[in-house]
C-alpha atoms as a PDB file:
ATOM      1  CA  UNK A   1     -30.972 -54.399 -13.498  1.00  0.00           C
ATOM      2  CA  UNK A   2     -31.230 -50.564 -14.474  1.00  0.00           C
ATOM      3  CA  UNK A   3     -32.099 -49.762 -11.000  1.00  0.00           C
ATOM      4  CA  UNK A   4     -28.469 -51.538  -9.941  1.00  0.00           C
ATOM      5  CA  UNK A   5     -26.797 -49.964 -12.673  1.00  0.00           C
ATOM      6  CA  UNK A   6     -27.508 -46.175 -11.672  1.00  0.00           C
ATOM      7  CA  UNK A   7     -26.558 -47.136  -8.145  1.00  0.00           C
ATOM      8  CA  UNK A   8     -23.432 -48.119  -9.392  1.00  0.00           C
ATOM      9  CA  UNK A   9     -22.720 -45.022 -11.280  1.00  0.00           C
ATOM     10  CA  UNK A  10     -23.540 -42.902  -8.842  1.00  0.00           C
ATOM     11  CA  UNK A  11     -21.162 -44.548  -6.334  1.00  0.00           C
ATOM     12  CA  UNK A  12     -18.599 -44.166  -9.047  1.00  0.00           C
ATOM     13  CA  UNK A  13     -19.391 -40.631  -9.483  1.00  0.00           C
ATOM     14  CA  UNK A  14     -19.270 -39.821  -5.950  1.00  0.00           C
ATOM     15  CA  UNK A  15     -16.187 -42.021  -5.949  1.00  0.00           C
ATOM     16  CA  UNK A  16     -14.706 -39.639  -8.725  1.00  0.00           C
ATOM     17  CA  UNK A  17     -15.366 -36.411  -7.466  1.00  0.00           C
ATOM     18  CA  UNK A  18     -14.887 -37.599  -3.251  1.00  0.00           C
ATOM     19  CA  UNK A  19     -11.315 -38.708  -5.021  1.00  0.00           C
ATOM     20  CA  UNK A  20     -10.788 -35.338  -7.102  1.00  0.00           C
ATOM     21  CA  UNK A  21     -11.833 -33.160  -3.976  1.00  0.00           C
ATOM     22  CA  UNK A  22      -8.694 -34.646  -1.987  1.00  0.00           C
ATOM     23  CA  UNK A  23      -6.611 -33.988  -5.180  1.00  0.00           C
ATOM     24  CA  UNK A  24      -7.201 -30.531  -5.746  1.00  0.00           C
ATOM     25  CA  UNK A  25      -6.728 -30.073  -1.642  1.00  0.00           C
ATOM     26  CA  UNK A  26      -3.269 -29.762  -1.253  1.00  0.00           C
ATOM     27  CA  UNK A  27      -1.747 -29.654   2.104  1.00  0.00           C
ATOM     28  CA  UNK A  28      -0.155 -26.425   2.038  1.00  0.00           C
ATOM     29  CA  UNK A  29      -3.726 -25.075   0.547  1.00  0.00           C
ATOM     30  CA  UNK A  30      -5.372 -26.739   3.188  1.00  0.00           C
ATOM     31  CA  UNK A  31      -3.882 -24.458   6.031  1.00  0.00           C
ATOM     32  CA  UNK A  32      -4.548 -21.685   4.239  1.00  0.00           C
ATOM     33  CA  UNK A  33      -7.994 -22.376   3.493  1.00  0.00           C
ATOM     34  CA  UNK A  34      -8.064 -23.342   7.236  1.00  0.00           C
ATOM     35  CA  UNK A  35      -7.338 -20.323   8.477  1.00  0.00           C
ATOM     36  CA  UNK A  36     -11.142 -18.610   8.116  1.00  0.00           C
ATOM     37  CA  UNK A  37     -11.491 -20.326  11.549  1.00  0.00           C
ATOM     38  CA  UNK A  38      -9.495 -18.054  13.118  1.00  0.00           C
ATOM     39  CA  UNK A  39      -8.684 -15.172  10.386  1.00  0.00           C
ATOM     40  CA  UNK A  40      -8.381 -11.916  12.017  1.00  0.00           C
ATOM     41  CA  UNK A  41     -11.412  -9.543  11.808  1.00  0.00           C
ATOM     42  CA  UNK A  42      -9.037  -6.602  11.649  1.00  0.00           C
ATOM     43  CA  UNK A  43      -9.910  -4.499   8.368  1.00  0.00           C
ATOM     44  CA  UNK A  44      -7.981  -1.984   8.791  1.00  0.00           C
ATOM     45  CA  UNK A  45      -4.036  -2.495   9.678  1.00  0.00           C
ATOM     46  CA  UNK A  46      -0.859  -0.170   9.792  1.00  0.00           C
ATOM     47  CA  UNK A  47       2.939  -0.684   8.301  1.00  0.00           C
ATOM     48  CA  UNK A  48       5.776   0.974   9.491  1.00  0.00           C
ATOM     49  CA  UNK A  49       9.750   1.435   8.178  1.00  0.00           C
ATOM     50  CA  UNK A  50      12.386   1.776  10.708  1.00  0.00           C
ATOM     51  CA  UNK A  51      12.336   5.694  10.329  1.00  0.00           C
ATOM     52  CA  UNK A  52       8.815   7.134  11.150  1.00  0.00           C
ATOM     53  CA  UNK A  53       6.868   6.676   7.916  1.00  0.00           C
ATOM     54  CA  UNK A  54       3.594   4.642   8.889  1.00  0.00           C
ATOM     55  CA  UNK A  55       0.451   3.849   6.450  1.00  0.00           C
ATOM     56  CA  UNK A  56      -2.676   3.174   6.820  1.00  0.00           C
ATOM     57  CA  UNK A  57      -4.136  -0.559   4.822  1.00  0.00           C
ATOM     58  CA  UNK A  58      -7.556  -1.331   4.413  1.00  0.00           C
ATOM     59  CA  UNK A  59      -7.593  -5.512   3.954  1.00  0.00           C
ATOM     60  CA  UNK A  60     -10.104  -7.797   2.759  1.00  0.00           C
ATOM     61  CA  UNK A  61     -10.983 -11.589   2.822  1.00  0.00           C
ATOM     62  CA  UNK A  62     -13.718 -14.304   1.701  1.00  0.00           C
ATOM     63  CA  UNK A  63     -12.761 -17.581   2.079  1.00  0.00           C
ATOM     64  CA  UNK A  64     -15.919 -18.432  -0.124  1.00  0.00           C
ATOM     65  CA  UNK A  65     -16.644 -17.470  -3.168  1.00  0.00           C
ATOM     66  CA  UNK A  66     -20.158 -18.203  -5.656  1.00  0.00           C
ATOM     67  CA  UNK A  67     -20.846 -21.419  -3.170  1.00  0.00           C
ATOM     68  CA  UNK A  68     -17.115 -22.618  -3.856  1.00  0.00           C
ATOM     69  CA  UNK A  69     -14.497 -22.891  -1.169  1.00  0.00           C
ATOM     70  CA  UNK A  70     -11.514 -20.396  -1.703  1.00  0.00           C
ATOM     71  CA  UNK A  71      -9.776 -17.181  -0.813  1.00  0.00           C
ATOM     72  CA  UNK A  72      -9.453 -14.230  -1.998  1.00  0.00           C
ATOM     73  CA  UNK A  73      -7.512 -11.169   0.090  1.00  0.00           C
ATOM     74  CA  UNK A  74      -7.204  -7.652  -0.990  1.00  0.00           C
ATOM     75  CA  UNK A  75      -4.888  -4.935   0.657  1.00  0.00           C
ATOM     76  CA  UNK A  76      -4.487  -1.385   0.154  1.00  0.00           C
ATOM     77  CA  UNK A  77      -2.602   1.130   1.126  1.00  0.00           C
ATOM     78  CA  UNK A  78      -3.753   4.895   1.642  1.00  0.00           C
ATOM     79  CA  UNK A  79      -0.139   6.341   1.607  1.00  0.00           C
ATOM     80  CA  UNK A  80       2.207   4.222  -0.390  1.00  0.00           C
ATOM     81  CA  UNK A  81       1.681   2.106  -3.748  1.00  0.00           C
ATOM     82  CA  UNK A  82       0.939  -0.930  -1.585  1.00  0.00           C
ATOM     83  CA  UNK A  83      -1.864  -3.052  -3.277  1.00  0.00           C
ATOM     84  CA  UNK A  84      -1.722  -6.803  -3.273  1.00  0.00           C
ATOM     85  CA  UNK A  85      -4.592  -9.501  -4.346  1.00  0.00           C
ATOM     86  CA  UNK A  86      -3.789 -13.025  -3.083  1.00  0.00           C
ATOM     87  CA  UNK A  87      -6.790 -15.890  -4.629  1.00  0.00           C
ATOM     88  CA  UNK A  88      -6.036 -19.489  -3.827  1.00  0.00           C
ATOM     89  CA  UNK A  89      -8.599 -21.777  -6.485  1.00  0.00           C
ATOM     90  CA  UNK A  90      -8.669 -25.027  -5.028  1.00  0.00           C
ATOM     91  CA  UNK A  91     -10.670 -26.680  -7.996  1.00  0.00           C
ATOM     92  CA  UNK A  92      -9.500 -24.458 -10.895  1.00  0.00           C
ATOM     93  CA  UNK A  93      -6.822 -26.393 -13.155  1.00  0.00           C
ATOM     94  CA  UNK A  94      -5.975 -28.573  -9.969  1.00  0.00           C
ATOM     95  CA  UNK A  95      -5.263 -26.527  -7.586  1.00  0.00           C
ATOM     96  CA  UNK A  96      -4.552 -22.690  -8.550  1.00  0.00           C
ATOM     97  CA  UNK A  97      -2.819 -19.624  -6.187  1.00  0.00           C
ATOM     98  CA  UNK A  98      -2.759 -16.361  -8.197  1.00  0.00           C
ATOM     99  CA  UNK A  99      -0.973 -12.522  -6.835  1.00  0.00           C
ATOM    100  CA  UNK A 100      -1.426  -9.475  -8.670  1.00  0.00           C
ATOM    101  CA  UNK A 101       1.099  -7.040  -6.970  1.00  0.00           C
ATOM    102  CA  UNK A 102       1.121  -3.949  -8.609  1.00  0.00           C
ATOM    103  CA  UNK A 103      -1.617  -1.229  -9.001  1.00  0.00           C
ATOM    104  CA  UNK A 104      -1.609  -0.011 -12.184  1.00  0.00           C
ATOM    105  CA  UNK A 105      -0.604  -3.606 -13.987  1.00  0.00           C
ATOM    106  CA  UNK A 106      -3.050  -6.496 -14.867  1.00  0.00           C
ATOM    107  CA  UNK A 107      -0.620  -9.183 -15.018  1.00  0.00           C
ATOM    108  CA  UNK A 108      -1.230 -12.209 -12.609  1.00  0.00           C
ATOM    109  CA  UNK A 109       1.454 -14.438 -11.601  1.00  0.00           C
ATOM    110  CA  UNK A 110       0.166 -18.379 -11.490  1.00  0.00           C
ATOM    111  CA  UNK A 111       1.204 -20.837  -9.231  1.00  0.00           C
ATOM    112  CA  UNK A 112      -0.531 -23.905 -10.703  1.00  0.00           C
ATOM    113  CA  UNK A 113       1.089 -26.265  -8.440  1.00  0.00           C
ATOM    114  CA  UNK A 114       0.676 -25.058  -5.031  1.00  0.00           C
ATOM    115  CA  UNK A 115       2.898 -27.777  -3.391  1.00  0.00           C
ATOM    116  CA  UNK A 116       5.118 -25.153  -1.369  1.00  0.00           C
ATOM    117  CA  UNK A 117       8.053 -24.149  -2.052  1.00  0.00           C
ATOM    118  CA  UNK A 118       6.303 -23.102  -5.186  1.00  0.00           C
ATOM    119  CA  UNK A 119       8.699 -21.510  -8.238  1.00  0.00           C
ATOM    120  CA  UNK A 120       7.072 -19.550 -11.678  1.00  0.00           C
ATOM    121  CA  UNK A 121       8.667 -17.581 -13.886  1.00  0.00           C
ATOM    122  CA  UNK A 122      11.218 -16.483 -11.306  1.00  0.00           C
ATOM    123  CA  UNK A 123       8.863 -15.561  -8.129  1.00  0.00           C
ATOM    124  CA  UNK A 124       8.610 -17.974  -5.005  1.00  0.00           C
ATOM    125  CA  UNK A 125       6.414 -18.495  -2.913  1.00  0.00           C
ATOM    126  CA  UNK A 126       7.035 -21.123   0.659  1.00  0.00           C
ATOM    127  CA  UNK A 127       5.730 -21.327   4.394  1.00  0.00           C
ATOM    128  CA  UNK A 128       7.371 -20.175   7.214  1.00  0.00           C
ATOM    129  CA  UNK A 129       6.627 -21.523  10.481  1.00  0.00           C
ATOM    130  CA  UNK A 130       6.662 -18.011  12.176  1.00  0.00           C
ATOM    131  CA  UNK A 131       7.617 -14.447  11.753  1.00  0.00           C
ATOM    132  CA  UNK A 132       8.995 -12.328  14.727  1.00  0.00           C
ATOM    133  CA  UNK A 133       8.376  -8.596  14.039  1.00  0.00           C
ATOM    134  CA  UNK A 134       9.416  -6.384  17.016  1.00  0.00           C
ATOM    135  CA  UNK A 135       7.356  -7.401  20.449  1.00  0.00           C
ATOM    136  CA  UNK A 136       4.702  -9.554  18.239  1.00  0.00           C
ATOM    137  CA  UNK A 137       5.419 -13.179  16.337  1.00  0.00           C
ATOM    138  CA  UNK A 138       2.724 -14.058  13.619  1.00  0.00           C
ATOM    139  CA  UNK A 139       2.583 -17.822  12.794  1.00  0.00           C
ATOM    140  CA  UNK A 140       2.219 -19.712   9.570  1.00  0.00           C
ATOM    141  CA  UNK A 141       3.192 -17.099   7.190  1.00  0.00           C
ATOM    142  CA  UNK A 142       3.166 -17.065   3.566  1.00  0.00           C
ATOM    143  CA  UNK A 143       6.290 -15.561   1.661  1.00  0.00           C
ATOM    144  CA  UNK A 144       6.428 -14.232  -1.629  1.00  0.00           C
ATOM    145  CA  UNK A 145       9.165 -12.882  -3.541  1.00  0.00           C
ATOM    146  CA  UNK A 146       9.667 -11.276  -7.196  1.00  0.00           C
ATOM    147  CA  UNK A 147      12.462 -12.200  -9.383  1.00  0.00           C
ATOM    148  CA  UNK A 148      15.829 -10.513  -8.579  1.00  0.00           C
ATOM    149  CA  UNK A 149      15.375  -8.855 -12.342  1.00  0.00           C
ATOM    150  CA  UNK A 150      14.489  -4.860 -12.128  1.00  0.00           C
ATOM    151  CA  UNK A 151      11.458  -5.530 -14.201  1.00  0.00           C
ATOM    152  CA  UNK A 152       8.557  -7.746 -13.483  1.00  0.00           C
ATOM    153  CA  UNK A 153       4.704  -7.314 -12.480  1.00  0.00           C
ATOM    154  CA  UNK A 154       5.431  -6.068  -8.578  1.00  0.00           C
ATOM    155  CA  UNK A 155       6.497  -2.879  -7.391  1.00  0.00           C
ATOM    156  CA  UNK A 156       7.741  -4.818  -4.215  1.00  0.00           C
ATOM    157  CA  UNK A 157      10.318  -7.262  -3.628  1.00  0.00           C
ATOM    158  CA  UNK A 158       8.785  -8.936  -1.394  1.00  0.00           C
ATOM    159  CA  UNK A 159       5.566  -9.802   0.948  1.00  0.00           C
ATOM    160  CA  UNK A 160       4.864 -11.823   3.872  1.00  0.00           C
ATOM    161  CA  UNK A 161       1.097 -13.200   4.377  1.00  0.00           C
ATOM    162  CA  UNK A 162       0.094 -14.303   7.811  1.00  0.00           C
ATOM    163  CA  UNK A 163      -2.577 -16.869   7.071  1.00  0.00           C
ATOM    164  CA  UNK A 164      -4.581 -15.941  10.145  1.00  0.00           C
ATOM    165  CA  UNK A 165      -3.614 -11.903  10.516  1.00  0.00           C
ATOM    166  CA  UNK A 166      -3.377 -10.606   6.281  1.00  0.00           C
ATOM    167  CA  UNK A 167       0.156  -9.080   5.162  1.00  0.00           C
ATOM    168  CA  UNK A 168       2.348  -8.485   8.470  1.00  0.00           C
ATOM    169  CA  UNK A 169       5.454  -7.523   6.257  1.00  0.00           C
ATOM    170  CA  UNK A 170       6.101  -5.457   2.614  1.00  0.00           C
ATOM    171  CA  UNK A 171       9.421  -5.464   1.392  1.00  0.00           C
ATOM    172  CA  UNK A 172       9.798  -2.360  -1.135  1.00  0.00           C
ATOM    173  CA  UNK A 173      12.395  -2.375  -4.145  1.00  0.00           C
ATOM    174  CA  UNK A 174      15.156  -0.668  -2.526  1.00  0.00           C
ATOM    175  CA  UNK A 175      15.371  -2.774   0.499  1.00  0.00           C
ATOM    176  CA  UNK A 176      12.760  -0.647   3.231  1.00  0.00           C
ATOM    177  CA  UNK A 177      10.817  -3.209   5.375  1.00  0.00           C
ATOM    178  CA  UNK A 178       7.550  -2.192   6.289  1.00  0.00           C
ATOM    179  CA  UNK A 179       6.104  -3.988   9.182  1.00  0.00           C
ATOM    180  CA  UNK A 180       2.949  -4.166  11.252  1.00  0.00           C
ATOM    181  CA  UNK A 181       2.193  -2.084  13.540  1.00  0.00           C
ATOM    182  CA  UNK A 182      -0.153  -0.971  16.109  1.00  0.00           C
ATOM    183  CA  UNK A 183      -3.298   1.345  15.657  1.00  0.00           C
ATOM    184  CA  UNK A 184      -1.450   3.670  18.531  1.00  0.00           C
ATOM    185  CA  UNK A 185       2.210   3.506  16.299  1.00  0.00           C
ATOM    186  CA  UNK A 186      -0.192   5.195  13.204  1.00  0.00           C
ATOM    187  CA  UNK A 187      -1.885   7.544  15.563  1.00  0.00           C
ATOM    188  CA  UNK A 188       1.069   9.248  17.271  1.00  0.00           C
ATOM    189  CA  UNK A 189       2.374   9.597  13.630  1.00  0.00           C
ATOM    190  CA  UNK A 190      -0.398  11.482  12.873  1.00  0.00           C
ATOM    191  CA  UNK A 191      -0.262  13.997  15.710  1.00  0.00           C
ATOM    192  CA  UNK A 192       3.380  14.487  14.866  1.00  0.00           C
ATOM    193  CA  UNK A 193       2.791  15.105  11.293  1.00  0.00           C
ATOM    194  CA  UNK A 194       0.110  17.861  12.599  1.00  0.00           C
ATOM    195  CA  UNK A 195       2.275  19.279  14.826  1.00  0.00           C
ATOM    196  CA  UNK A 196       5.386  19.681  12.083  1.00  0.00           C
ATOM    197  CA  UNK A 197       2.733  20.707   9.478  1.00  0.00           C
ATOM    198  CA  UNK A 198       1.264  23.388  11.793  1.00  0.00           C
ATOM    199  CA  UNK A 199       5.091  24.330  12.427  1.00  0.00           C
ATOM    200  CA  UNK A 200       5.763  24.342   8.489  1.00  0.00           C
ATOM    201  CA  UNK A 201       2.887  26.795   8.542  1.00  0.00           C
ATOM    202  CA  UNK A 202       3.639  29.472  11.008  1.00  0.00           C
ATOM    203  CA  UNK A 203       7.399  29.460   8.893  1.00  0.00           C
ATOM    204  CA  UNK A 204       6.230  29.842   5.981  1.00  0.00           C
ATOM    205  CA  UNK A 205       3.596  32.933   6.262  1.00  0.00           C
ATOM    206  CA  UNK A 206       6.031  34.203   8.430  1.00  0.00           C
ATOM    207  CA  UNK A 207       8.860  34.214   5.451  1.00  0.00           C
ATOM    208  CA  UNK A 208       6.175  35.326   3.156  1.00  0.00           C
ATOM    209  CA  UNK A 209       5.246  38.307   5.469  1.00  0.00           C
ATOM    210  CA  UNK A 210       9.101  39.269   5.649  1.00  0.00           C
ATOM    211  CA  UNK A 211       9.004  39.502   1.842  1.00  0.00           C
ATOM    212  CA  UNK A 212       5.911  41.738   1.809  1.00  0.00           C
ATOM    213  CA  UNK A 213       7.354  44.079   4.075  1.00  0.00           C
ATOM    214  CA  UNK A 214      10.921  43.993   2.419  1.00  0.00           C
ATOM    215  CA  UNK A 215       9.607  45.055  -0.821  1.00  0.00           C
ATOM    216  CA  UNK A 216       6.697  47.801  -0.199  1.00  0.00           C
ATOM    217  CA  UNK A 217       6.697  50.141  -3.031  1.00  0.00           C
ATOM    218  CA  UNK A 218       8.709  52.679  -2.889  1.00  0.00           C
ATOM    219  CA  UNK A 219       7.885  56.050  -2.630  1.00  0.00           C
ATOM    220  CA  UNK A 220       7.104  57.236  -6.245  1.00  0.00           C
ATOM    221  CA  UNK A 221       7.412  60.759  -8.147  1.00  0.00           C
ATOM    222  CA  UNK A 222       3.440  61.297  -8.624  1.00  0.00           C
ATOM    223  CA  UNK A 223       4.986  65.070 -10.034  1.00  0.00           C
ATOM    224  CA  UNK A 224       4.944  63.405 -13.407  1.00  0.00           C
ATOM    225  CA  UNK A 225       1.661  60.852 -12.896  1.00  0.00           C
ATOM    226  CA  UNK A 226      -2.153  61.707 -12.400  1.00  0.00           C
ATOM    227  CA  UNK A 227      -3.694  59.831  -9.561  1.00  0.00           C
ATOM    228  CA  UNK A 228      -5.148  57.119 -11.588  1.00  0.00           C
ATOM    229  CA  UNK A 229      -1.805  55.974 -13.123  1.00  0.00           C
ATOM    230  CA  UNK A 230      -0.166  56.244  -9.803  1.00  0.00           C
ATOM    231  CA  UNK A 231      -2.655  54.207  -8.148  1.00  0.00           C
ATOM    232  CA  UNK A 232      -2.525  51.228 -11.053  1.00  0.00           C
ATOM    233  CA  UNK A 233       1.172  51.534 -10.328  1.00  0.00           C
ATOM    234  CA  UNK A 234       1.527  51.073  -6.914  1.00  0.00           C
ATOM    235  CA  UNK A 235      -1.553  48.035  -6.961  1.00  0.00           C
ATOM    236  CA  UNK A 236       0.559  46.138  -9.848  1.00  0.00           C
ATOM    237  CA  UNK A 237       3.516  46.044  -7.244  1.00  0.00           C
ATOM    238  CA  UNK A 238       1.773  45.019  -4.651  1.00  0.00           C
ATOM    239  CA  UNK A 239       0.230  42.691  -6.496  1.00  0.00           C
ATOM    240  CA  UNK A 240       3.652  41.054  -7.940  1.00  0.00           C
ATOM    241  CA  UNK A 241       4.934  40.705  -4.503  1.00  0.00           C
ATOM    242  CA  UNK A 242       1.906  39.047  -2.703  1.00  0.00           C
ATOM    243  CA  UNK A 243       2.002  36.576  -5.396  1.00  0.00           C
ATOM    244  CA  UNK A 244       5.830  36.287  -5.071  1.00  0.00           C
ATOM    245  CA  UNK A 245       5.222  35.959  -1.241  1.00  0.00           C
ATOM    246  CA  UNK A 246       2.488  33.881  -1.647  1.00  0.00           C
ATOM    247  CA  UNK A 247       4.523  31.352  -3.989  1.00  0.00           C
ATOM    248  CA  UNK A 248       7.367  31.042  -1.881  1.00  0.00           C
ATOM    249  CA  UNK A 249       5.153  30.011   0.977  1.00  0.00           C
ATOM    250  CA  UNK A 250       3.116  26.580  -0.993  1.00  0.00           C
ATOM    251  CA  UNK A 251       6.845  26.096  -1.703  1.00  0.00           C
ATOM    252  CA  UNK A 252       8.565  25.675   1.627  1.00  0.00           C
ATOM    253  CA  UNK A 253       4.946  23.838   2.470  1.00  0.00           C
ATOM    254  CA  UNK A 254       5.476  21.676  -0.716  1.00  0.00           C
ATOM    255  CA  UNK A 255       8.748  20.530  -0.062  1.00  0.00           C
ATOM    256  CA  UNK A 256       7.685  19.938   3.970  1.00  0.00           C
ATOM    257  CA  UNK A 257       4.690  17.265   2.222  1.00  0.00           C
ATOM    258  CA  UNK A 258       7.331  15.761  -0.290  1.00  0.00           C
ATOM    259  CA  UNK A 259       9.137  14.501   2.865  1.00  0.00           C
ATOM    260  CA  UNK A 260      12.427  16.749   1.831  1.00  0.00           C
ATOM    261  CA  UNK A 261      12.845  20.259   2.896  1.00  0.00           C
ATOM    262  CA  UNK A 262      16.618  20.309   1.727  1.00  0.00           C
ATOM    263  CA  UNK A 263      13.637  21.338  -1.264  1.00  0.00           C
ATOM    264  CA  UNK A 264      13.609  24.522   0.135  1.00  0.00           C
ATOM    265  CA  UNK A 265      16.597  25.733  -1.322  1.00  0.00           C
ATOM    266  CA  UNK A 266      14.937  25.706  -4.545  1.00  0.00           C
ATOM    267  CA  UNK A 267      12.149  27.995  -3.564  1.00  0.00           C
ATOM    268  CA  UNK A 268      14.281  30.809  -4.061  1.00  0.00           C
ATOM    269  CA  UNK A 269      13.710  32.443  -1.071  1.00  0.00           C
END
């Protein structure tokens, strides 16, 4: 009779958890836990605006975590502020998706019902069948967007999670899309940014030069001066304009790395 008994139990247990299992599961968590068949094994990918800023994102993802099925995706960029964490918990609380979207906040936004489209606290998250960026169209994406409010725990408005390729679009506060781009689109930025720095360069010494030789010392009465005093002399004012020169030039360079030379004007030139 005890034998039958613990058979029964454990039937009911395995009942129980076979039962909870296909709870937690939702469908739209399904498809994204899914997609570690045929995830991309790209770890490094590139964003670009419409202008000719591109960045450089290093992105991460285990679909298993501690023995327990899961995901959890990291991205980061090199360039911008861009630094998302995406963690679907199928068994935690019933079914859990949490997105931290900001670097330098803690805060995690919830989705404890992961039935898309999915609402808290202001942010939404739903599926969209596809996503055509330029010559390439990503399937099954993920969107996620922040309250319309100024303040809340992203510095984006908005991202878009391909569930087999990582983020494919960022969204930044003021409205610039950043989408995904080729290695090749991030490599011909880099030669150009080379090629305008090395430019940037060769103006600026060649300002800073100009203002050396505009402002030699003078020719100075030494009728009145010993040779030491007329030596300190003439080294202090050489000294004042290399160091003038010298300024002026990390300026114009400055403002060429800031991404603004109308900053130029202000390096008083």
């Amino acid at each position: 009779m005890k034998k039958i008994f613990l058979l029964a139990l454990g039937t009911l247990l395995f009942a129980c958890s076979d039962n909870e299992e296909k709870i937690s599961l939702t469908h739209d968590m399904q498809i994204m836990l899914d997609a570690e068949k045929g995830f991309s094994k790209d770890s490094v990918i590139y964003l670009a605006d419409s202008v000719k800023f591109v960045d450089k994102l290093t992105q991460i993802a285990h679909f298993e975590q501690d023995n327990q099925t899961g995901l959890s995706y990291t991205v980061k960029a090199m360039s911008s502020a861009i630094d998302i964490r995406l963690e679907v918990y199928p068994n935690f609380h019933g079914g859990s998706i949490f997105i931290q979207c900001h670097p330098h906040q803690n805060k995690t936004i919830e989705f404890d019902e992961p039935v898309f489209p999915a609402k808290k606290q202001g942010y939404t998250l739903q599926f969209k069948d596809s996503l055509k960026i330029a010559d390439s169209t990503y399937y099954d994406i993920l969107e996620f967007k922040t309250p319309v409010d100024s303040v809340n725990a992203c510095n984006i408005s908005a991202f878009y999670y391909g569930i087999h390729d990582g983020i494919v679009k960022v969204i930044s506060k003021n409205g610039v899309q950043l989408n995904r781009v080729p290695a090749k689109v991030y490599e011909d930025a880099e030669n150009r940014r080379a090629k305008e720095r090395a430019q940037i360069d060769s103006i600026a010494q060649a300002v800073a030069d100009s203002i050396i030789k505009a402002n030699t010392p003078a020719a100075i009465d030494t009728s009145k001066k010993d040779s030491t005093d007329i030596t300190d002399e003439i080294n202090k004012k050489t000294q004042e304009i290399l160091d003038l020169a010298d300024s002026i030039k990390n300026c114009i360079k400055n403002a060429y790395s800031s991404g603004s030379l109308s900053a130029i004007k202000d390096c008083k030139i």
